[in-house]
C-alpha atoms as a PDB file:
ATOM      1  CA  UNK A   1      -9.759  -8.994  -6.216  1.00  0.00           C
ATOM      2  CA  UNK A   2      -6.978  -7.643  -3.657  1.00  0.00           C
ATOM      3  CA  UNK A   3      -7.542  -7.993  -0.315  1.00  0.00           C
ATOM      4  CA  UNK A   4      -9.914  -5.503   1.660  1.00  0.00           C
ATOM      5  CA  UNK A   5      -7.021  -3.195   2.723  1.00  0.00           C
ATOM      6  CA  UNK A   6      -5.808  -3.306  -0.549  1.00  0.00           C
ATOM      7  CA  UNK A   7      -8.907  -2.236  -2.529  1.00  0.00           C
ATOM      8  CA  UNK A   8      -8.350   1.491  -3.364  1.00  0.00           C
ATOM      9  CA  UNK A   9     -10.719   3.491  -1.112  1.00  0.00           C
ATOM     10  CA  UNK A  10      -9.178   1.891   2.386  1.00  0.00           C
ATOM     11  CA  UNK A  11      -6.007   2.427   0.801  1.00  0.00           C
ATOM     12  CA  UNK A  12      -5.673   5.786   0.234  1.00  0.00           C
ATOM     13  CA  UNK A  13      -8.223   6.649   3.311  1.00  0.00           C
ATOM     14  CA  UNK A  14      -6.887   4.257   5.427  1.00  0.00           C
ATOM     15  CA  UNK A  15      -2.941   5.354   5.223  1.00  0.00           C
ATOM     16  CA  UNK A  16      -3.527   8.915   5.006  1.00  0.00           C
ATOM     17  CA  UNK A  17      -6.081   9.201   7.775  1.00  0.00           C
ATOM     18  CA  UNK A  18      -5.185   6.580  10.067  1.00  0.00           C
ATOM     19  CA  UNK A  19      -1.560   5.228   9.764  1.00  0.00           C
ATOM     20  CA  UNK A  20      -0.002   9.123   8.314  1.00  0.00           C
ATOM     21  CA  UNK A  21      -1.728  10.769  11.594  1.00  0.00           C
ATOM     22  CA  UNK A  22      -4.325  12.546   9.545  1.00  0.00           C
ATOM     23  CA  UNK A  23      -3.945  15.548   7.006  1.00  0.00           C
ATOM     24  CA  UNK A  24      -6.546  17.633   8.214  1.00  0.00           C
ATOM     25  CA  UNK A  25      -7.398  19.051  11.767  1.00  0.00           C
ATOM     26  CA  UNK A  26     -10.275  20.949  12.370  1.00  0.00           C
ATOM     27  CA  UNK A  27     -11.864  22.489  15.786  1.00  0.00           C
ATOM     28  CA  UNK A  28     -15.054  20.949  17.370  1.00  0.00           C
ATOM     29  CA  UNK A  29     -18.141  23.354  17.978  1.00  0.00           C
ATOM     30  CA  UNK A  30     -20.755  23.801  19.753  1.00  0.00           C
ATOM     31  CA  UNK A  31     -23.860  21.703  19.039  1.00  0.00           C
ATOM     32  CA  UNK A  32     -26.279  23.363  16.581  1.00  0.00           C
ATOM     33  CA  UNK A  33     -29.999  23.073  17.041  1.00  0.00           C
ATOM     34  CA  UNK A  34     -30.461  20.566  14.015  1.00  0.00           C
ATOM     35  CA  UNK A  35     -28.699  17.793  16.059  1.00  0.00           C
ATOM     36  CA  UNK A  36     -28.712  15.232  14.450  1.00  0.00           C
ATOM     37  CA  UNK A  37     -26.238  16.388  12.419  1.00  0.00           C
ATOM     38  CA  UNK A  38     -22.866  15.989  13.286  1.00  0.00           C
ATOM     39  CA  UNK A  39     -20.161  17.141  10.300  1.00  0.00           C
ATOM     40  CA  UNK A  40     -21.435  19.239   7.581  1.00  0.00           C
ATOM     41  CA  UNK A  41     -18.966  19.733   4.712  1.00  0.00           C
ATOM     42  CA  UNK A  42     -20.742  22.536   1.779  1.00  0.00           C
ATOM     43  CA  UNK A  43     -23.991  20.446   1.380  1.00  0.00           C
ATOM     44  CA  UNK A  44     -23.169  17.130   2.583  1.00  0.00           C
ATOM     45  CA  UNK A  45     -24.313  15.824   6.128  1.00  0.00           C
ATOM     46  CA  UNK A  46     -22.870  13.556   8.056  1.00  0.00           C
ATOM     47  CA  UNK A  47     -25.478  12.140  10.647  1.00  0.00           C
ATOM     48  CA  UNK A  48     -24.459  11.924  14.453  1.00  0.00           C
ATOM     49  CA  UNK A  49     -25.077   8.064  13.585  1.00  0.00           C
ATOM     50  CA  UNK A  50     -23.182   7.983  10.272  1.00  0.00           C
ATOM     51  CA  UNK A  51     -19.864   9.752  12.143  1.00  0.00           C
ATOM     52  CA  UNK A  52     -20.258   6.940  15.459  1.00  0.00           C
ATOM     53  CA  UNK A  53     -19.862   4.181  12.591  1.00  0.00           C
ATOM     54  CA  UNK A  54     -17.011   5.963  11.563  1.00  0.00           C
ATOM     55  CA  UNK A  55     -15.273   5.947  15.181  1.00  0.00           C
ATOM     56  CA  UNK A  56     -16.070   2.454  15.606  1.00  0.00           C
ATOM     57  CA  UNK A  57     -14.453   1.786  12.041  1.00  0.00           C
ATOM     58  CA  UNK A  58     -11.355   3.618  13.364  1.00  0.00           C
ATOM     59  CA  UNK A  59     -11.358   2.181  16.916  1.00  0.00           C
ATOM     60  CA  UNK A  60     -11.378  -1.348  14.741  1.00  0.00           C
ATOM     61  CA  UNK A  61      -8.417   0.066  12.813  1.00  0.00           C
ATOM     62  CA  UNK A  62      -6.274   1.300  15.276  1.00  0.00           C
ATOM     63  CA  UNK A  63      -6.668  -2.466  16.952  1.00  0.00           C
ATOM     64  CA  UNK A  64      -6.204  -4.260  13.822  1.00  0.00           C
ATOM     65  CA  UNK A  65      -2.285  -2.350  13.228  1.00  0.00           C
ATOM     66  CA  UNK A  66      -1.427  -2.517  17.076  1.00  0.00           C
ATOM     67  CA  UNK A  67      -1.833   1.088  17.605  1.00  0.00           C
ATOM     68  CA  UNK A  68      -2.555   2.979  20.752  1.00  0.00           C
ATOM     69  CA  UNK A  69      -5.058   6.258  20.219  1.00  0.00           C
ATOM     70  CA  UNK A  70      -6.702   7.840  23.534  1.00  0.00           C
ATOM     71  CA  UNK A  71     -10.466   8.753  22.381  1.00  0.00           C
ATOM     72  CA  UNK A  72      -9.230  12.251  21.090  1.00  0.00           C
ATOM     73  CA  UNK A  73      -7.311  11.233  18.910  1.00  0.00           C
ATOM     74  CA  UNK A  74      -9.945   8.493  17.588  1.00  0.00           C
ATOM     75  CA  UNK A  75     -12.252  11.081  17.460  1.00  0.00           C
ATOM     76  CA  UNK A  76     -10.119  13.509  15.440  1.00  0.00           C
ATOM     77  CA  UNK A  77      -8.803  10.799  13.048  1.00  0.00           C
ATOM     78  CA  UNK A  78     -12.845   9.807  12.390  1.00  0.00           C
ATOM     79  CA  UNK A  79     -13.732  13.474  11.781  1.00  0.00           C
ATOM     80  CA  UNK A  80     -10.859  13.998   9.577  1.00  0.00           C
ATOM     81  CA  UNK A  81     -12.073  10.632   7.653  1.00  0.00           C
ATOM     82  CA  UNK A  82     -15.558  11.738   7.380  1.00  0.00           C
ATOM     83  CA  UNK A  83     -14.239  15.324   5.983  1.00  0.00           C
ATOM     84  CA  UNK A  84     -12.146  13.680   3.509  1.00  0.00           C
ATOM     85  CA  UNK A  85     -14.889  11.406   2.267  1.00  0.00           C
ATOM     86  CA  UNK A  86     -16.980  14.221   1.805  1.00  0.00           C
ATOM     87  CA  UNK A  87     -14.897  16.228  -0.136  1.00  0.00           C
ATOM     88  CA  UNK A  88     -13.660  12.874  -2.225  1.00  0.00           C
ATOM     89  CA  UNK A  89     -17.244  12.279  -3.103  1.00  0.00           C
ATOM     90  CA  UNK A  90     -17.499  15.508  -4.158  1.00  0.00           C
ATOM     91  CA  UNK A  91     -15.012  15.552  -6.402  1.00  0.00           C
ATOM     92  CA  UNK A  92     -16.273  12.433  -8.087  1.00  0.00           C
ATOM     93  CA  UNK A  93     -19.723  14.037  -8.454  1.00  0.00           C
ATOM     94  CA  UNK A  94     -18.429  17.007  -9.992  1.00  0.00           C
ATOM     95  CA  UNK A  95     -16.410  14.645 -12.276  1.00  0.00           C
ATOM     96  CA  UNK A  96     -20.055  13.095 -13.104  1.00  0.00           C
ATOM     97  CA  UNK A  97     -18.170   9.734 -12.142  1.00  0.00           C
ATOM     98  CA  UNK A  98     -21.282   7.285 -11.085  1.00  0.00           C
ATOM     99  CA  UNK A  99     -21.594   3.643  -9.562  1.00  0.00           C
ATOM    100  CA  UNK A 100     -24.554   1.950 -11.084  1.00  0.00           C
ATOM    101  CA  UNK A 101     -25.925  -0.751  -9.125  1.00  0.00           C
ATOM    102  CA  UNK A 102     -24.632  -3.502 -11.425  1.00  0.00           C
ATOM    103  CA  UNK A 103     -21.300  -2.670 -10.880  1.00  0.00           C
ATOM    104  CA  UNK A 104     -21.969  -2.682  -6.425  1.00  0.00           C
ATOM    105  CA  UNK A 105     -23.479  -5.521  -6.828  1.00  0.00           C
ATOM    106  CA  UNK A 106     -20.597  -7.113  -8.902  1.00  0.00           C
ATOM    107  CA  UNK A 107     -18.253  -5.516  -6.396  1.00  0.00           C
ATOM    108  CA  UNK A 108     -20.294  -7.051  -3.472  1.00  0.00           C
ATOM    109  CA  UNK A 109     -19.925 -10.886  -5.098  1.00  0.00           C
ATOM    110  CA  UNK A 110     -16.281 -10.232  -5.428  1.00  0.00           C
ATOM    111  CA  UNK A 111     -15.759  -8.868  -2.108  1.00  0.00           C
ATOM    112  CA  UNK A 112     -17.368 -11.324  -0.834  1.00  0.00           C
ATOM    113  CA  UNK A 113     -15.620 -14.445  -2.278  1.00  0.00           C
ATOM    114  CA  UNK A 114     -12.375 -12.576  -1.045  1.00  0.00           C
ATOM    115  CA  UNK A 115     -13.082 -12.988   2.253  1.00  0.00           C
ATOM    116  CA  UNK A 116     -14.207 -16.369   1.505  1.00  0.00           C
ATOM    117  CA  UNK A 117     -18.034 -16.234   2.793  1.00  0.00           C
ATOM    118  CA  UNK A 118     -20.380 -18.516   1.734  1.00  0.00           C
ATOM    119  CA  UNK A 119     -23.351 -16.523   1.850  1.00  0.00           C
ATOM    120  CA  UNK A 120     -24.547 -12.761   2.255  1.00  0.00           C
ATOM    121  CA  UNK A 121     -24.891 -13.320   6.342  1.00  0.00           C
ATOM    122  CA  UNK A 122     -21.811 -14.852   6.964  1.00  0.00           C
ATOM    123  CA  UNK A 123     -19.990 -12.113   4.827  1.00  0.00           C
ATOM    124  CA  UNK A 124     -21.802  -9.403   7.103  1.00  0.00           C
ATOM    125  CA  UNK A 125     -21.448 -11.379  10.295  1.00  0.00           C
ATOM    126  CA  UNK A 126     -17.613 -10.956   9.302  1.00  0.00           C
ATOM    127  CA  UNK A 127     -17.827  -7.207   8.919  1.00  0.00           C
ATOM    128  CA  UNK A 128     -19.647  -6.303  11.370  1.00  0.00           C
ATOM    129  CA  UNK A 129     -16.635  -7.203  13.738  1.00  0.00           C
ATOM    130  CA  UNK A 130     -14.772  -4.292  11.710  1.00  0.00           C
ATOM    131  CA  UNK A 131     -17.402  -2.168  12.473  1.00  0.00           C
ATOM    132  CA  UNK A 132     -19.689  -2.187   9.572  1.00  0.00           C
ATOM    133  CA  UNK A 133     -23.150  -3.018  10.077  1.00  0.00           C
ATOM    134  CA  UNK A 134     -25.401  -3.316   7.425  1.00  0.00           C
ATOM    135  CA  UNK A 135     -25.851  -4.237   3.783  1.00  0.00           C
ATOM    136  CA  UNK A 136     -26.479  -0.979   2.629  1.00  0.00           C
ATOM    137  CA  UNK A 137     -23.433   0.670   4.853  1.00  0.00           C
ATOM    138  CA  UNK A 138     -21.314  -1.802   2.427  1.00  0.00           C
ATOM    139  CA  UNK A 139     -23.027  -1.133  -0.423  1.00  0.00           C
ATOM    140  CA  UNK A 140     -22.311   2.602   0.325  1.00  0.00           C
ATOM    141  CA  UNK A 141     -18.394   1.872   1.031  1.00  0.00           C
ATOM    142  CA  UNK A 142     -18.558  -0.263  -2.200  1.00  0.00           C
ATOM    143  CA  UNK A 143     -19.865   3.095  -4.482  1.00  0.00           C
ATOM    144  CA  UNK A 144     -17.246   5.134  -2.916  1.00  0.00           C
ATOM    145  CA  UNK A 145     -14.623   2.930  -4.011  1.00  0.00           C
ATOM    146  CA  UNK A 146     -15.771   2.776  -7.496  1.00  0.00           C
ATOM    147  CA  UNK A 147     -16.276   6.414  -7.932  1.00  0.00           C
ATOM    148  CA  UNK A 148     -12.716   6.841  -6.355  1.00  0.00           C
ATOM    149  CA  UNK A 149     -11.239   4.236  -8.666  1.00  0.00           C
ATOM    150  CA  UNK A 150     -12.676   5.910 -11.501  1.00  0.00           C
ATOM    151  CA  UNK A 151     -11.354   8.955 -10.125  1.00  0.00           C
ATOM    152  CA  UNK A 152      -7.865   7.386 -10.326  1.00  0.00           C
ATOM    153  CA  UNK A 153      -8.136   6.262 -13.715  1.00  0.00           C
ATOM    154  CA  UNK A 154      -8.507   9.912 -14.477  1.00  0.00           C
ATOM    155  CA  UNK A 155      -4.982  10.303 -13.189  1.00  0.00           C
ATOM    156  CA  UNK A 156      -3.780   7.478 -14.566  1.00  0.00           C
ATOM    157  CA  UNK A 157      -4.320   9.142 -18.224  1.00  0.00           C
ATOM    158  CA  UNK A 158      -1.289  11.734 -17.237  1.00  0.00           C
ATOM    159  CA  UNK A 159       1.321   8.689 -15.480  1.00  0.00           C
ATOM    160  CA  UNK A 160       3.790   6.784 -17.536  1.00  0.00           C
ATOM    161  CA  UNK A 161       5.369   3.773 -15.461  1.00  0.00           C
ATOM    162  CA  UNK A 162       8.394   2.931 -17.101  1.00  0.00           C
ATOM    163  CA  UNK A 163      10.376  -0.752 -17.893  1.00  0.00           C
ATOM    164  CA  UNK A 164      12.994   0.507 -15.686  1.00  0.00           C
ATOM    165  CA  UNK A 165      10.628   0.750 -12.964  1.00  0.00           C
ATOM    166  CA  UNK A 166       8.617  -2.336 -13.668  1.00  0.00           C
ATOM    167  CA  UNK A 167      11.777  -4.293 -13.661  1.00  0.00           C
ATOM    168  CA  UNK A 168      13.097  -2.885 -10.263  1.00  0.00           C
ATOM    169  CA  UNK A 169       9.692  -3.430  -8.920  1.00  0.00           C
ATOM    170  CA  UNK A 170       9.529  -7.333 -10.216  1.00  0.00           C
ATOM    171  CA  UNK A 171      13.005  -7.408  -8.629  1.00  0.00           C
ATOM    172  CA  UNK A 172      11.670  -6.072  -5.172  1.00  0.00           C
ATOM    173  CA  UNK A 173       8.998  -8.428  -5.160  1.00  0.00           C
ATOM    174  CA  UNK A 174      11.436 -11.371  -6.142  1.00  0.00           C
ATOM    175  CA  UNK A 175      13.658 -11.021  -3.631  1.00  0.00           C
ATOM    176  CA  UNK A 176      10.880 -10.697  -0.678  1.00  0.00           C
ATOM    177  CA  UNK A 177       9.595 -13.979  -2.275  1.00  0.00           C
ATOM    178  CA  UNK A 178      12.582 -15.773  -2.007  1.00  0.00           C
ATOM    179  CA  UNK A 179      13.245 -14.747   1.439  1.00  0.00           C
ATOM    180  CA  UNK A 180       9.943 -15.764   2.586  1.00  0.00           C
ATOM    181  CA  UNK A 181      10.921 -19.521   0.800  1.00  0.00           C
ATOM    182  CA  UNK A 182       7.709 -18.649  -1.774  1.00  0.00           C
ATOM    183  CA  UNK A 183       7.484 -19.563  -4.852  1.00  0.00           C
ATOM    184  CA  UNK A 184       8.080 -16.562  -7.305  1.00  0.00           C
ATOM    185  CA  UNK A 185       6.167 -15.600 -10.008  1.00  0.00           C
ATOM    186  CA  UNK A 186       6.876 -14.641 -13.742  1.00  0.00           C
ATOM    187  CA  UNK A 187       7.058 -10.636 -14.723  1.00  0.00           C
ATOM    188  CA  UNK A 188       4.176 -11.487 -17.131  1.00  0.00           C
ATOM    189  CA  UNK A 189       2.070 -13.037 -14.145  1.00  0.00           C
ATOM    190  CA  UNK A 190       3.099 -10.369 -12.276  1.00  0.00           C
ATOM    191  CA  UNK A 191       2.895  -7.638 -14.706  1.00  0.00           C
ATOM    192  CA  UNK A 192      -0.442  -5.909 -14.069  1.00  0.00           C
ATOM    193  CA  UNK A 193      -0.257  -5.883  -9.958  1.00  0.00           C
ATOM    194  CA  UNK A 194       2.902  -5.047 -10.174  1.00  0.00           C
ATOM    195  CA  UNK A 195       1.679  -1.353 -12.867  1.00  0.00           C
ATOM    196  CA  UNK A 196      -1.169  -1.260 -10.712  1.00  0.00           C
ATOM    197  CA  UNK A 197       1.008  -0.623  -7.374  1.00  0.00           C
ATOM    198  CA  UNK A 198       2.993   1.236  -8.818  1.00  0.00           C
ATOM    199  CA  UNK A 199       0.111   3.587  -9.857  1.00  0.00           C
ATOM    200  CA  UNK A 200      -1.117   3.888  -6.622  1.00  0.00           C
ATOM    201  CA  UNK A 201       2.363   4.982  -5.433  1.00  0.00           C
ATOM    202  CA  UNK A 202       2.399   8.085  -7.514  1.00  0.00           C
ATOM    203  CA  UNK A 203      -1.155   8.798  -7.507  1.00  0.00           C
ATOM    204  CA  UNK A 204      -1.921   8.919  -3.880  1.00  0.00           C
ATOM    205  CA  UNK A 205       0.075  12.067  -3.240  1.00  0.00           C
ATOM    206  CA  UNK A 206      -1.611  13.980  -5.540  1.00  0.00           C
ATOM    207  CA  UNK A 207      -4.753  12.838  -4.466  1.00  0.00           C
ATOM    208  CA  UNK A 208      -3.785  13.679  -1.000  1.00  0.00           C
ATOM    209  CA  UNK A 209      -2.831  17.545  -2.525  1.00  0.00           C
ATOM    210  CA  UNK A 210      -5.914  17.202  -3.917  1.00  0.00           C
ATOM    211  CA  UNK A 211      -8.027  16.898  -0.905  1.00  0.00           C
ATOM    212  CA  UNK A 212      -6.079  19.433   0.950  1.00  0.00           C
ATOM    213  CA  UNK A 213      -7.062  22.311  -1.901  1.00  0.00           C
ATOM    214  CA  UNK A 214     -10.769  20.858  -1.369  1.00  0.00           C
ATOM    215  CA  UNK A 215     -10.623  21.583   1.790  1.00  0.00           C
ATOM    216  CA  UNK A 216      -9.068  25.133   1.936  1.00  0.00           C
ATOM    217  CA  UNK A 217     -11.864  26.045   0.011  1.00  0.00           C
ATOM    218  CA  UNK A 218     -14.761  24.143   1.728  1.00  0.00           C
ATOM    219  CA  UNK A 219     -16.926  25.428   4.045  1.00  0.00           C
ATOM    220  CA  UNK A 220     -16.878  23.098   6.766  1.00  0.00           C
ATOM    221  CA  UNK A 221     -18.973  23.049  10.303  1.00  0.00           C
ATOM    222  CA  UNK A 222     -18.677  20.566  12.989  1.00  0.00           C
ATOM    223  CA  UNK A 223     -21.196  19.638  15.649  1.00  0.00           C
ATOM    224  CA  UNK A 224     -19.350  17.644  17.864  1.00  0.00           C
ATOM    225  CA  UNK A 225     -19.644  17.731  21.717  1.00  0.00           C
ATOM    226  CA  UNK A 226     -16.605  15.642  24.065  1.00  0.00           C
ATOM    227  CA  UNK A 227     -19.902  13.620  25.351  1.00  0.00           C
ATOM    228  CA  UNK A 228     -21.379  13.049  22.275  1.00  0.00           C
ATOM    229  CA  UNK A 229     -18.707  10.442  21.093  1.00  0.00           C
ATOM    230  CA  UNK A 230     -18.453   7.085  23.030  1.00  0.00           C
ATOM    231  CA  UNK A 231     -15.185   5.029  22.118  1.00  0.00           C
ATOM    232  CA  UNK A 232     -14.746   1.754  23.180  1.00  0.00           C
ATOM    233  CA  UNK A 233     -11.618   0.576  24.977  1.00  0.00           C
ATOM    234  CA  UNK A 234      -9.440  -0.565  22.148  1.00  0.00           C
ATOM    235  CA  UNK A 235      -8.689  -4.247  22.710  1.00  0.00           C
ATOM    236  CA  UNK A 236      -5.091  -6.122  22.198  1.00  0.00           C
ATOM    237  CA  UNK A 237      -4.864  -6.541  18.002  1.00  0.00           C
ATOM    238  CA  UNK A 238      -6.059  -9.538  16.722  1.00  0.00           C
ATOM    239  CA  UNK A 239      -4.199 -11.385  13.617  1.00  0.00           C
ATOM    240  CA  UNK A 240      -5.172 -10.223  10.668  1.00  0.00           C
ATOM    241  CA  UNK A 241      -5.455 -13.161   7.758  1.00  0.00           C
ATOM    242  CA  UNK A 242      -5.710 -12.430   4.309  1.00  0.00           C
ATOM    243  CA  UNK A 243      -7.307 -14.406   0.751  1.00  0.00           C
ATOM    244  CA  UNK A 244      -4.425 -14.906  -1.306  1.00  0.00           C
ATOM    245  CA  UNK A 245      -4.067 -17.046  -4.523  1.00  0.00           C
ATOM    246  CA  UNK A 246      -1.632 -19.290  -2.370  1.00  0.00           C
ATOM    247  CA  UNK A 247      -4.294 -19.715   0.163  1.00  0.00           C
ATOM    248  CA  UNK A 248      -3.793 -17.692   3.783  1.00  0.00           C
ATOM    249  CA  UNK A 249      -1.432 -15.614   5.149  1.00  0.00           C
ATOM    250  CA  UNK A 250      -1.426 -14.467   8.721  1.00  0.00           C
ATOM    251  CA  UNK A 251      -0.024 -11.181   9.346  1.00  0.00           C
ATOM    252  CA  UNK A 252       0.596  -9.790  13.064  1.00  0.00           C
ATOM    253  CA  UNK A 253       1.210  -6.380  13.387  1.00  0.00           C
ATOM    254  CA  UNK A 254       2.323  -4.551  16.433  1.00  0.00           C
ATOM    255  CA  UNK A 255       3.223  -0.807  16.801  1.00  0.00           C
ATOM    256  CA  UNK A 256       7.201  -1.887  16.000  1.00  0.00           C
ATOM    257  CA  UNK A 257       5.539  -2.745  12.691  1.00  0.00           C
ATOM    258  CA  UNK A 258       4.973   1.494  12.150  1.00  0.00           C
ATOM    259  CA  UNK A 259       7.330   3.640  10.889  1.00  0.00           C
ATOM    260  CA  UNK A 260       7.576   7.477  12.429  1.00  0.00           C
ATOM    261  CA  UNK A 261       6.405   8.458   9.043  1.00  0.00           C
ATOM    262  CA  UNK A 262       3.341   6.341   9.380  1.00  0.00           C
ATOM    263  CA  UNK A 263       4.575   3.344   6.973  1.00  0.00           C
ATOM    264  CA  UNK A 264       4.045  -0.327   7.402  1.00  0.00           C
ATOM    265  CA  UNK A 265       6.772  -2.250   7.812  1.00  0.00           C
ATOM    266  CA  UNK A 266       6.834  -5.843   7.598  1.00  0.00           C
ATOM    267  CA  UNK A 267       9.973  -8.183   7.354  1.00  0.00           C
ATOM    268  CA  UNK A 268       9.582 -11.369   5.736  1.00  0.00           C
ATOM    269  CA  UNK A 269       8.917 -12.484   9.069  1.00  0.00           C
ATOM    270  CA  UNK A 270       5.885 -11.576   9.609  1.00  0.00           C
ATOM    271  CA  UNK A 271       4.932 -12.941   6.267  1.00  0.00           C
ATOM    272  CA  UNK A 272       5.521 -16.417   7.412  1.00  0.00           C
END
């Protein structure tokens, strides 16, 4: 199991909302009668409660990579992220792409041994500091991600990764390895990780044009007043440490670490 900002659903929602700037803007109306809801994209709802989970998820975010947002541009970046899970979900659904409860539940085990909790309360005591507070809010994150990854695999059917590219990519990885004074693993340990990124490389931009035809041809109303959002005062970024075979890594990222295209860049450095 890769780490949390690994896992497929923060990746591709994650960089494409948060670090890229956001795809999608959208004006803010007036509040409707029915107000308790706040986004409504074609027949989903998203609940004035459901979108200030989302801001707190992106305040948390915009902390944890060093970035600086004014509550605007929080805001905007959790309405664009609640838009784009909509229309994701969406997708899946008409795709008749399902999570059964065995497989969340397997998925919540796993997740949980990644970040190294001993039991269910310390593993939510963990994530409620990035903003996620319940059991059944993970559970819900956890059924997005495998819909999404089964929405992947559908790509996946139509992408060829060649030798050529595996080799230059087990070459990349090599040479960060040895910088970083790590041991380096074999092409056949690293075979699959290394396909899998690879994968993710080309798929995410057609996702991404994916979600942008949704979206031209959604119907989409916001409910959104300036008062009606309350961001907290994003604090200095703490260190983020990861689960890795090796044992832990700590990572700090500051906003030297971002690209003006929105990349992460790390140096072996900050690997050490």
């Amino acid at each position: 199991m890769d780490d949390l900002f690994e896992k497929t659903w923060f990746w591709i929602i994650l960089v494409a909302v948060v670090i890229a700037g956001g795809v999608l803007y959208f004006g803010i109306d007036d509040i409707e009668e029915d107000v308790d809801v706040a986004i409504r994209v074609n027949d989903r709802e998203i609940t004035h409660s459901e979108f200030d989970q989302m801001v707190d998820q992106v305040t948390q975010e915009f902390q944890m990579y060093g970035m600086q947002a004014d509550e605007e541009q929080i805001k905007e970046q959790a309405i664009d992220r609640a838009i784009q899970e909509a229309l994701l979900m969406e997708y899946a659904d008409s795709e008749g792409l399902e999570a059964s409860t065995e497989e969340i539940d397997q998925e919540f085990e796993e997740t949980m041994t990644m970040y190294g909790a001993q039991t269910e309360e310390e593993f939510l005591a963990q994530l409620e500091m990035q903003g996620i507070e319940s059991k059944e809010e993970v559970e819900n994150l956890l059924a997005m991600e495998i819909k999404i990854n089964k929405l992947l695999e559908l790509y996946e059917e139509d992408i060829e990764i060649t030798d050529e590219e595996m080799q230059e990519a087990y070459e990349e990885y090599s040479t960060q390895m040895e910088q970083m004074e790590q041991e380096v693993s074999s092409f056949e340990e690293m075979e699959e990780r290394l396909r899998e990124s690879l994968m993710q490389e080309q798929i995410t931009p057609l996702i991404l044009s994916k979600v942008e035809e949704l979206e031209a041809e959604a119907e989409i109303e916001i409910f959104i007043d300036e008062e009606d959002v309350d961001v907290e005062e994003p604090e200095e970024a703490p260190e983020m440490e990861m689960q890795t075979e090796g044992g832990e890594i700590e990572i700090e990222i500051d906003e030297d670490d971002i690209s003006e295209e929105g990349e992460l860049e790390l140096s072996p450095e900050d690997l050490e």
